[in-house]
N, C-alpha and C. Protein backbone atom coordinates (compact mmCIF):
# COMPACT_ATOMS: atom_id res chain seq x y z
N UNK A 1 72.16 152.32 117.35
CA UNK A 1 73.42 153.02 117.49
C UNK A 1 74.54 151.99 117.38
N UNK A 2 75.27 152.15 116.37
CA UNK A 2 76.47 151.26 116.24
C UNK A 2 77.79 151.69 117.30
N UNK A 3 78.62 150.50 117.72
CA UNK A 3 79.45 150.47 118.30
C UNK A 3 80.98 151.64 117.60
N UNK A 4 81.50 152.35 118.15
CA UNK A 4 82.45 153.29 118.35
C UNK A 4 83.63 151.75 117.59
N UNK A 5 84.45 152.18 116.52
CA UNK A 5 85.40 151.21 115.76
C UNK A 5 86.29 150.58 116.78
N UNK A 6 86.83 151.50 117.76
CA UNK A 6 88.22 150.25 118.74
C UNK A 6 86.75 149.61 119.99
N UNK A 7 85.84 149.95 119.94
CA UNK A 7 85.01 148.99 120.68
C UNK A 7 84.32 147.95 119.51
N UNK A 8 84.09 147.67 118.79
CA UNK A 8 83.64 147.08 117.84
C UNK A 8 85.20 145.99 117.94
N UNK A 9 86.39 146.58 117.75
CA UNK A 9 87.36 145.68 117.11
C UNK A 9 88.00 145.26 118.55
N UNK A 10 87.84 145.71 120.09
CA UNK A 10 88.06 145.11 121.00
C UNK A 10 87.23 144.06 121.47
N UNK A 11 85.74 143.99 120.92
CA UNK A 11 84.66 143.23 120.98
C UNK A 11 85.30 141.58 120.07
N UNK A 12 85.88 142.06 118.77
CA UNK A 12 85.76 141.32 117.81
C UNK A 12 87.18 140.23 118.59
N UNK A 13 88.02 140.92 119.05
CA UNK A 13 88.89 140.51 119.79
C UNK A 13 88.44 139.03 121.24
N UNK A 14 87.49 139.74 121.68
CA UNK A 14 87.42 138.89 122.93
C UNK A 14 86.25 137.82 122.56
N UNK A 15 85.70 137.76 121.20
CA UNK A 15 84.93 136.61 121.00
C UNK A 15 85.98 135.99 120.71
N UNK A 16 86.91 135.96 119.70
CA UNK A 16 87.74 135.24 118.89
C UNK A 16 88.56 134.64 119.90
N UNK A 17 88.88 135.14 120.97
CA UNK A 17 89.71 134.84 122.40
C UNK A 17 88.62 133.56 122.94
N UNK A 18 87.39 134.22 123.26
CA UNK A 18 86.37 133.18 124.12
C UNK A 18 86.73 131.61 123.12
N UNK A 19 86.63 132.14 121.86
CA UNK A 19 86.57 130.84 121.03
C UNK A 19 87.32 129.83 120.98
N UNK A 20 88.42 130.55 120.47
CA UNK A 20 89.76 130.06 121.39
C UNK A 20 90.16 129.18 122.65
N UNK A 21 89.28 129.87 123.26
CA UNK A 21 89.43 128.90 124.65
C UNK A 21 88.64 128.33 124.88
N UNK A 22 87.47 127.79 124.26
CA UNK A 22 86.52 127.03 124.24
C UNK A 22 87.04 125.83 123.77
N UNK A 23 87.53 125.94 122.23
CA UNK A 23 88.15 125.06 121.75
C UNK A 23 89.39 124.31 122.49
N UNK A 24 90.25 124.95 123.19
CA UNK A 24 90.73 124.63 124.16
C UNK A 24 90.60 123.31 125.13
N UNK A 25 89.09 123.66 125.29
CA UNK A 25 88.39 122.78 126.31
C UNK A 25 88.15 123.28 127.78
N UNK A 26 87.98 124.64 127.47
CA UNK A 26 87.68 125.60 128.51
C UNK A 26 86.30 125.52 128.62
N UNK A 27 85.67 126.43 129.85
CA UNK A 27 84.32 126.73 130.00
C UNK A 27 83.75 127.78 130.69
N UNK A 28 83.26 128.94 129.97
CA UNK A 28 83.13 130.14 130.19
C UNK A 28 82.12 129.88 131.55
N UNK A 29 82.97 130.59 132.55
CA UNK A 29 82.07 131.10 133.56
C UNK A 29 81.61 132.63 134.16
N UNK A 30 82.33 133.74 133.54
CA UNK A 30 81.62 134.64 133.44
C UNK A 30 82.59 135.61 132.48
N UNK A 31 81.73 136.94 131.70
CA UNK A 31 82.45 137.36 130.96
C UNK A 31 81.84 139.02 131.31
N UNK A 32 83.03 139.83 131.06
CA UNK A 32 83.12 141.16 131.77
C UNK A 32 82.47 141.36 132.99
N UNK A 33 82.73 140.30 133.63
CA UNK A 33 82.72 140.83 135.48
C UNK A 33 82.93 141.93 136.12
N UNK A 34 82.27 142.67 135.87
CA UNK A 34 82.58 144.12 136.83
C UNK A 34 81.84 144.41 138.26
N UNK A 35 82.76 145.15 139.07
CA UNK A 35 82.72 145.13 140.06
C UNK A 35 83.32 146.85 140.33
N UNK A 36 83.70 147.48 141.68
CA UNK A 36 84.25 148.56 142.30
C UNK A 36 85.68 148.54 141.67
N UNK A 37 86.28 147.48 141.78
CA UNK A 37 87.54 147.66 141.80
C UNK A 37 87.98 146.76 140.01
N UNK A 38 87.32 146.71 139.43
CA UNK A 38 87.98 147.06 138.23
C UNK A 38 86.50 145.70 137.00
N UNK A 39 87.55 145.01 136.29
CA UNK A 39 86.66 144.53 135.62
C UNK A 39 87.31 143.30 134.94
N UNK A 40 86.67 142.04 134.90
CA UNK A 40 87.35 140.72 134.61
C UNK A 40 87.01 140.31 133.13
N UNK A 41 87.61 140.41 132.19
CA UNK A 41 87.11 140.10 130.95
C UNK A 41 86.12 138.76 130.38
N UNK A 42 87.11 138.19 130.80
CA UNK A 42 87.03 136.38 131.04
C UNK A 42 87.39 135.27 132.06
N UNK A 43 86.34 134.86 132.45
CA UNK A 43 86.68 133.81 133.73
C UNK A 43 86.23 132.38 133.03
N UNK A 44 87.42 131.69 132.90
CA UNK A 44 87.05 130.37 132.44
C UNK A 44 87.45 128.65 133.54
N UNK A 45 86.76 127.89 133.29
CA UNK A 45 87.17 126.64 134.09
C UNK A 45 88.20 125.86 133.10
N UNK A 46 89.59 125.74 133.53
CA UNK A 46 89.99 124.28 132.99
C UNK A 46 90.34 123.52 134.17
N UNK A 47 89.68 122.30 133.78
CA UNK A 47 89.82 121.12 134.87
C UNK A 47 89.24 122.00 136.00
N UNK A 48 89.98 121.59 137.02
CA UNK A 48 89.96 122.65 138.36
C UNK A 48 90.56 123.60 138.70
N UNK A 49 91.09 124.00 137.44
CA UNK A 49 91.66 125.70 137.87
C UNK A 49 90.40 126.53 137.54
N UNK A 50 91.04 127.45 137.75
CA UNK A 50 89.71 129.20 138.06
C UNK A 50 90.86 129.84 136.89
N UNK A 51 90.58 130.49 135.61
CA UNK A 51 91.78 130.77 134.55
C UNK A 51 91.01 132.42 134.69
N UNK A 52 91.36 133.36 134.83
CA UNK A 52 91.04 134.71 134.53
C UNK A 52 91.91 135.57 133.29
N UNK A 53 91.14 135.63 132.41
CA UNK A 53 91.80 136.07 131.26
C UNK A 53 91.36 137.28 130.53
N UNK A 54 92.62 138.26 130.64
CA UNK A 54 92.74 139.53 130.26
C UNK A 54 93.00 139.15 128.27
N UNK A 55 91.87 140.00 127.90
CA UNK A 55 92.05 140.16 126.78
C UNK A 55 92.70 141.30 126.28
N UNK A 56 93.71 141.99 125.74
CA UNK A 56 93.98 143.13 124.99
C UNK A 56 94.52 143.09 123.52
N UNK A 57 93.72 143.93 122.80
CA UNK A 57 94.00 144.22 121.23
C UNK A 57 94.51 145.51 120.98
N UNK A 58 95.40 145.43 120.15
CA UNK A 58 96.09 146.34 119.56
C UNK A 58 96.14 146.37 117.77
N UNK A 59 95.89 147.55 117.37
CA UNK A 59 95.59 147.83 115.67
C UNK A 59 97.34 147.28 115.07
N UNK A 60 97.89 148.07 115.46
CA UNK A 60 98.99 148.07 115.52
C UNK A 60 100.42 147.87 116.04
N UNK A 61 101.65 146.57 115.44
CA UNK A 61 102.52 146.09 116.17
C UNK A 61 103.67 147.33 116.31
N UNK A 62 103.89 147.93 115.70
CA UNK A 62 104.88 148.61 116.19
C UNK A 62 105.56 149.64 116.99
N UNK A 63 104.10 149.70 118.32
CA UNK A 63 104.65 149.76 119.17
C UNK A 63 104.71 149.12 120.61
N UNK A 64 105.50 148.04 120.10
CA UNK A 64 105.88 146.82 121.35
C UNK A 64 104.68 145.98 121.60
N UNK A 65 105.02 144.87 122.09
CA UNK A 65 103.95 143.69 122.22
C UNK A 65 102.60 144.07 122.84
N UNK A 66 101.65 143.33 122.65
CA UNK A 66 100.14 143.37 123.06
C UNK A 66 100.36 143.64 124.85
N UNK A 67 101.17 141.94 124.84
CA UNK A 67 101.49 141.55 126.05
C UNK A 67 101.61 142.62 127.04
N UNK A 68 102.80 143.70 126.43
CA UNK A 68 103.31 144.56 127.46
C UNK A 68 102.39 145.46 127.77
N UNK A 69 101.48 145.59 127.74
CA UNK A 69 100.15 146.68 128.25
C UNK A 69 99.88 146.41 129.36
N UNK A 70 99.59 145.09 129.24
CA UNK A 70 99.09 144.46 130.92
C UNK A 70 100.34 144.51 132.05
N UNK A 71 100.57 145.82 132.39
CA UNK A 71 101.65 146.43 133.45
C UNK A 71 101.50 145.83 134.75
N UNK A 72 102.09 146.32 135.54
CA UNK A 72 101.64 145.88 136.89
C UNK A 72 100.84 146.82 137.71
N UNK A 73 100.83 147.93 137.25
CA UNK A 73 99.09 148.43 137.52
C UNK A 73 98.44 147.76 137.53
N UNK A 74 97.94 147.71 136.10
CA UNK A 74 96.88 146.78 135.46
C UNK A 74 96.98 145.41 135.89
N UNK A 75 98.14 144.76 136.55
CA UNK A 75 97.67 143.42 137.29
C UNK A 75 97.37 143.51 138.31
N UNK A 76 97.49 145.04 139.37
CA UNK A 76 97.05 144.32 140.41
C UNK A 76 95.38 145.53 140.80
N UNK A 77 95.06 145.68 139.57
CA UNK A 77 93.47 145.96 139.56
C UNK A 77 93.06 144.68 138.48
N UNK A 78 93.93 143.41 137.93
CA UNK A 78 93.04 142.48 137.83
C UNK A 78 92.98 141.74 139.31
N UNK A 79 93.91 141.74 139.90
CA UNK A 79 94.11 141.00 141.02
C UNK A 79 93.02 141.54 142.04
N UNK A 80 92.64 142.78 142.11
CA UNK A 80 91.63 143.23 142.87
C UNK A 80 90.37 142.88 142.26
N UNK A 81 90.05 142.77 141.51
CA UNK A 81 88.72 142.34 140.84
C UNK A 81 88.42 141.13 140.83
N UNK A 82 89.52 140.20 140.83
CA UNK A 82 89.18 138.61 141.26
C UNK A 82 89.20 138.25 142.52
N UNK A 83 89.81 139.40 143.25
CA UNK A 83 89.48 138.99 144.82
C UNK A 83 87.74 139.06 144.85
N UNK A 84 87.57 140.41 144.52
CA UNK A 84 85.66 140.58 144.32
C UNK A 84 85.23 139.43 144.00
N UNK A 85 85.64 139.02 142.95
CA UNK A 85 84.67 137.69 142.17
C UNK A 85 84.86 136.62 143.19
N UNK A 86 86.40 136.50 144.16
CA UNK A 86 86.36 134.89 144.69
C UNK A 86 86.01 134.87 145.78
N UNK A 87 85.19 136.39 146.50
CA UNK A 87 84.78 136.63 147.57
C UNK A 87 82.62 136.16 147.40
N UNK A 88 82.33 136.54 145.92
CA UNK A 88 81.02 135.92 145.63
C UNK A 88 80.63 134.27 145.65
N UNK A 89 81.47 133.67 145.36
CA UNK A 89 81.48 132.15 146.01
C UNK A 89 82.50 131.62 146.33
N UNK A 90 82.43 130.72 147.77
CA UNK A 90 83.20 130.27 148.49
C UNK A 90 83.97 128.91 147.81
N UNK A 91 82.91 128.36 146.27
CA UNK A 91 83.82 127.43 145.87
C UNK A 91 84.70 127.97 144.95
N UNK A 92 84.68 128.95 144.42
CA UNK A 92 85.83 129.46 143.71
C UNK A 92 87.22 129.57 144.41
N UNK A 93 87.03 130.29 145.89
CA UNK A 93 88.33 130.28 146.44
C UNK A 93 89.36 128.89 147.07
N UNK A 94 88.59 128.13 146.94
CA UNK A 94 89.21 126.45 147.29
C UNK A 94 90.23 126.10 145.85
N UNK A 95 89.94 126.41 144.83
CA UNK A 95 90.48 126.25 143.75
C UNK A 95 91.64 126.85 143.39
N UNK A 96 92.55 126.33 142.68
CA UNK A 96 93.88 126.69 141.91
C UNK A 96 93.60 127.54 140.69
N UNK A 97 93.87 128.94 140.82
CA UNK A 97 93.74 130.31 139.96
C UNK A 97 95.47 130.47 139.29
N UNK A 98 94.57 130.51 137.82
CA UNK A 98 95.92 131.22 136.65
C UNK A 98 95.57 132.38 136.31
N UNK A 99 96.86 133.17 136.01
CA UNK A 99 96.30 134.29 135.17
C UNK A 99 96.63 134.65 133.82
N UNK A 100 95.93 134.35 132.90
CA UNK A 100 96.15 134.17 130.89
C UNK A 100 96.05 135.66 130.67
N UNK A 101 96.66 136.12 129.42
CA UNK A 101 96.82 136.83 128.82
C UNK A 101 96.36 136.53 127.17
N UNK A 102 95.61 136.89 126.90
CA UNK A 102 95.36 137.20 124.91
C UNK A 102 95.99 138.24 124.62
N UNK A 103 96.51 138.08 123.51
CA UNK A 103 97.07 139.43 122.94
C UNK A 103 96.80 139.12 121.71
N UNK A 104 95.49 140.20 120.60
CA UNK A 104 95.15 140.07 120.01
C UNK A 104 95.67 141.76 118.75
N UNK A 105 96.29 140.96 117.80
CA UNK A 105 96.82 142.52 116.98
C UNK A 105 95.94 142.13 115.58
N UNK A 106 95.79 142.99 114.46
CA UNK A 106 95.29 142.61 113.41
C UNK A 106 96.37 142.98 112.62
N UNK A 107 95.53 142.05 111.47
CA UNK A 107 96.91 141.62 110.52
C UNK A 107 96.04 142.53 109.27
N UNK A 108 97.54 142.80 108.10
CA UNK A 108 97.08 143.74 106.80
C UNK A 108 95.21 143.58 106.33
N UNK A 109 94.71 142.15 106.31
CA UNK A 109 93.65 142.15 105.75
C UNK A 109 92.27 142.08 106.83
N UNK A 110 92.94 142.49 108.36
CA UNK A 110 91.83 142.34 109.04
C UNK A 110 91.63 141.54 110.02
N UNK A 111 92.20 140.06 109.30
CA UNK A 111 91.84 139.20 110.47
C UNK A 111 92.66 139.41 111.83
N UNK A 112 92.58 138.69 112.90
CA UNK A 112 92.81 138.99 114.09
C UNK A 112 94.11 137.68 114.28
N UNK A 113 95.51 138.44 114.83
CA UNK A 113 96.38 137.06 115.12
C UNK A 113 95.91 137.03 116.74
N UNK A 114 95.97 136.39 116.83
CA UNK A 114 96.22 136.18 118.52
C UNK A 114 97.22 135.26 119.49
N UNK A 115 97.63 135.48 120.72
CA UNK A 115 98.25 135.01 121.18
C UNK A 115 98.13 134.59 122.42
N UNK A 116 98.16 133.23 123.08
CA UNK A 116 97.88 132.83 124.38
C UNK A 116 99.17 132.60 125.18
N UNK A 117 99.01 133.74 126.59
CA UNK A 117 100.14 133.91 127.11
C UNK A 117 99.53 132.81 128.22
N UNK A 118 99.71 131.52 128.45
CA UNK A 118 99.30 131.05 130.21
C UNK A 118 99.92 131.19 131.00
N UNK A 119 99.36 131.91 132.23
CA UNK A 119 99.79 131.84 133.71
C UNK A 119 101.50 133.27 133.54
N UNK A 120 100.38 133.91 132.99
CA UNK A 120 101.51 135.21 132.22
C UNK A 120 101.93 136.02 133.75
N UNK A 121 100.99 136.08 134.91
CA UNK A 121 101.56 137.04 136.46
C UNK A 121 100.98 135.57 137.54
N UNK A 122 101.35 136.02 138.34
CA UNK A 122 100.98 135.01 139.34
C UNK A 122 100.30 136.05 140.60
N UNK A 123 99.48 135.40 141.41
CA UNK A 123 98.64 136.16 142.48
C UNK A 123 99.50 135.94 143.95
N UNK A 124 99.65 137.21 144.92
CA UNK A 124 99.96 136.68 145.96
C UNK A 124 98.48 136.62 147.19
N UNK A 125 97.84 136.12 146.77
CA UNK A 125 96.49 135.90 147.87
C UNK A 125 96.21 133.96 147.44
């Protein structure tokens, strides 16, 4: 059974993101973390930060940035879902947490632009 097209092209999205931040000099420590209270796309290490990174793709730019999706709803059910995750180990919560944003749109022939927002909301915990 093949993948449904905006899951296929939200998929195609969050490798190209992982890659991205690999190259970076990141290091994937877990990817779609789900839990009760929502779901973590990407959890990566740089240095000694804890980086939690929301991926979102959009087909189409014209209507308003990738960026602006990730509302403040939607930050503070990421913010609830990394409490979950920094409640599963105690060395995660000693550490200095960012919160990244991808914003991934496709361009006329397909390929994927993307964009790295760092430390796009900040946490109050």
């Amino acid at each position: 059974m093949s993948l449904a097209p905006h899951l296929t092209a939200g998929r195609r999205a969050e490798d190209q993101a992982l890659e991205l931040l690999r190259g970076a000099g990141l290091k994937l420590r877990a990817r779609n973390y789900r839990c009760p209270q929502g779901e973590l796309d990407l959890v990566m290490d740089e240095a000694e930060t804890l980086v939690v990174v929301e991926v979102r793709f959009r087909r189409d730019r014209g209507f308003g940035s990738v960026a602006e999706t990730v509302t403040t709803r939607k930050q503070d059910k990421l913010l609830r879902a990394t409490q979950h995750f920094l409640q599963q180990d105690a060395h995660y919560r000693r550490r200095p947490l960012r919160f990244d944003v991808i914003a991934a749109t496709e361009n006329p022939d397909g390929s994927l632009h993307t964009e790295w927002i760092k430390d796009a909301f900040r946490a109050d915990f």
